[in-house]
Protein backbone atom coordinates (compact mmCIF):
# COMPACT_ATOMS: atom_id res chain seq x y z
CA UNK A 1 -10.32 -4.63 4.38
CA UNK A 2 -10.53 -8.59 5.98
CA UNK A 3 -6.66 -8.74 7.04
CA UNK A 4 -5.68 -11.98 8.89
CA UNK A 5 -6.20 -11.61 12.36
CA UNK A 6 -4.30 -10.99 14.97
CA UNK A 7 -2.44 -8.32 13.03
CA UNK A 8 -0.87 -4.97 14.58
CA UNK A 9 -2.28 -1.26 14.21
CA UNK A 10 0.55 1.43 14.36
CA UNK A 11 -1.54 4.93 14.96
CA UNK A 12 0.26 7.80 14.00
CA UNK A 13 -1.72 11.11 15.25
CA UNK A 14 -0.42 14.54 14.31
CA UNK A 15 -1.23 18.03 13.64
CA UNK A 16 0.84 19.88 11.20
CA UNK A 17 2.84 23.14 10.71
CA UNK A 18 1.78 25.84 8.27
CA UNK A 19 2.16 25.42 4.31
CA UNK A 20 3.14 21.81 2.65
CA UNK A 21 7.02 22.56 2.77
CA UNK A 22 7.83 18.90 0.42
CA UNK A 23 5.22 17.23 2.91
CA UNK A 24 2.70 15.87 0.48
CA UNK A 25 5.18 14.16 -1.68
CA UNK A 26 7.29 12.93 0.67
CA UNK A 27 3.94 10.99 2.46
CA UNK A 28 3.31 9.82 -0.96
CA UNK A 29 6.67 8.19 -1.24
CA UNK A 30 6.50 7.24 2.12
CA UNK A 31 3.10 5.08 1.62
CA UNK A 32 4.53 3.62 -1.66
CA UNK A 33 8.17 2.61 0.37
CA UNK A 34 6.07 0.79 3.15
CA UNK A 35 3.95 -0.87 0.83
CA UNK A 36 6.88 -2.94 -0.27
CA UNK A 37 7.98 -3.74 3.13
CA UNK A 38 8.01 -7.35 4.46
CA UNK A 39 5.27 -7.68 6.70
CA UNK A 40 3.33 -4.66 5.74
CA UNK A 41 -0.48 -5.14 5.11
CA UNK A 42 -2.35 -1.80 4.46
CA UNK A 43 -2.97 1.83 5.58
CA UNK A 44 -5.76 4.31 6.19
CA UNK A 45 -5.10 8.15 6.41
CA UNK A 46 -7.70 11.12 6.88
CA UNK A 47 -6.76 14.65 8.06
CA UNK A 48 -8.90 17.32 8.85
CA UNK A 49 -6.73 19.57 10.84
CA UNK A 50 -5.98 16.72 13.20
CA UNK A 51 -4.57 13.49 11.34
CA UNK A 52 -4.60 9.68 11.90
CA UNK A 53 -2.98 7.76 9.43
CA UNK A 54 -2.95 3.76 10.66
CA UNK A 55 -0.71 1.60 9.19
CA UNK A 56 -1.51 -2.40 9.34
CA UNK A 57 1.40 -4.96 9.78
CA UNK A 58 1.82 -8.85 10.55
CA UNK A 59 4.29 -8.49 13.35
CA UNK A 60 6.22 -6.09 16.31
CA UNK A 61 9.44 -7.42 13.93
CA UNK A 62 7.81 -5.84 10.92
CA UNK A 63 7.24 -2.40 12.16
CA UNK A 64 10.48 -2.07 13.87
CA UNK A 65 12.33 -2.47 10.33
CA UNK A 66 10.09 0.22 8.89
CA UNK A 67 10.81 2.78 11.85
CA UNK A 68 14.90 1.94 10.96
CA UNK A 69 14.72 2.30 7.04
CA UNK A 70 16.92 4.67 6.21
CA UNK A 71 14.35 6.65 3.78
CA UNK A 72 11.64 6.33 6.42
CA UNK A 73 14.65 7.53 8.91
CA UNK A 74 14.71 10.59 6.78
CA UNK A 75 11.42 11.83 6.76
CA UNK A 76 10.77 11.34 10.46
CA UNK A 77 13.94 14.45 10.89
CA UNK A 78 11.42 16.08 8.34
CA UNK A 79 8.34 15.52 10.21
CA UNK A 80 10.35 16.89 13.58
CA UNK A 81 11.85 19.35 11.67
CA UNK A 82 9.33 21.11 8.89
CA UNK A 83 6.30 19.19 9.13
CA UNK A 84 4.70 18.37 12.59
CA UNK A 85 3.89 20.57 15.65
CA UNK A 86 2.69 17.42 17.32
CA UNK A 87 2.35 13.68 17.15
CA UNK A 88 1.87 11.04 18.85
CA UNK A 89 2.57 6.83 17.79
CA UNK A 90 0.79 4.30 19.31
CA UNK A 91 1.11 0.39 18.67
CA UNK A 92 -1.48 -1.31 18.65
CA UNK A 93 -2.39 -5.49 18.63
CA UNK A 94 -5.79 -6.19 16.55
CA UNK A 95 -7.46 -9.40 18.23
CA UNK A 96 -11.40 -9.03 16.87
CA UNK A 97 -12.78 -6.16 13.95
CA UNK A 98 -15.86 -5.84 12.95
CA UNK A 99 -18.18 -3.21 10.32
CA UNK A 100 -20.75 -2.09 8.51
CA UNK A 101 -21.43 -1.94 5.23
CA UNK A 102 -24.65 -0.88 3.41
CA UNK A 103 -23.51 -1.80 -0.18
CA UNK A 104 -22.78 -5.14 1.14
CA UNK A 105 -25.21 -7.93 -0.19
């Protein structure tokens, strides 16, 4: 992923309750809903007991109207609610990236 730099990293860290409880769907949804937000530009997600899912966007503007949609509104109660026994956000500006790639010619 080359995104235009600088760009802006929001980590979200978390480790979950017991059983799924609507959870995978309603991260599925979630990932589709911010993918068709102004300013969004990608996300990564891995869990293995702890998770990090980072979401890429072009501006401090852009994220805040993604933490205030209403459907996004609704599964943060969820996450405080059902899903989460911890997490943490952290913001993030991207200035310089760099990787590796072995199947790269």
């Amino acid at each position: 992923m080359e995104l235009q730099k600088p760009y802006y990293a929001v980590i979200f860290t978390s480790t979950r309750t017991e059983g799924d409880n609507g959870y995978g769907q309603m991260a599925d949804e979630m990932e589709s809903l911010a993918r068709q937000q102004p300013g969004f530009l990608d996300v990564e997600s891995a869990r293995d007991g702890l998770g990090i899912t980072i979401s890429y966007w072009e501006s401090l503007e852009a994220i805040a109207n993604w933490k205030a949609n209403m459907d996004h509104r609704v599964a943060q109660r969820n996450g405080i609610k059902e899903w989460y026994s911890w997490y943490k956000v952290r913001v993030c500006l991207v200035e310089r990236e760099y990787d590796f790639d072995r199947n790269k010619k």
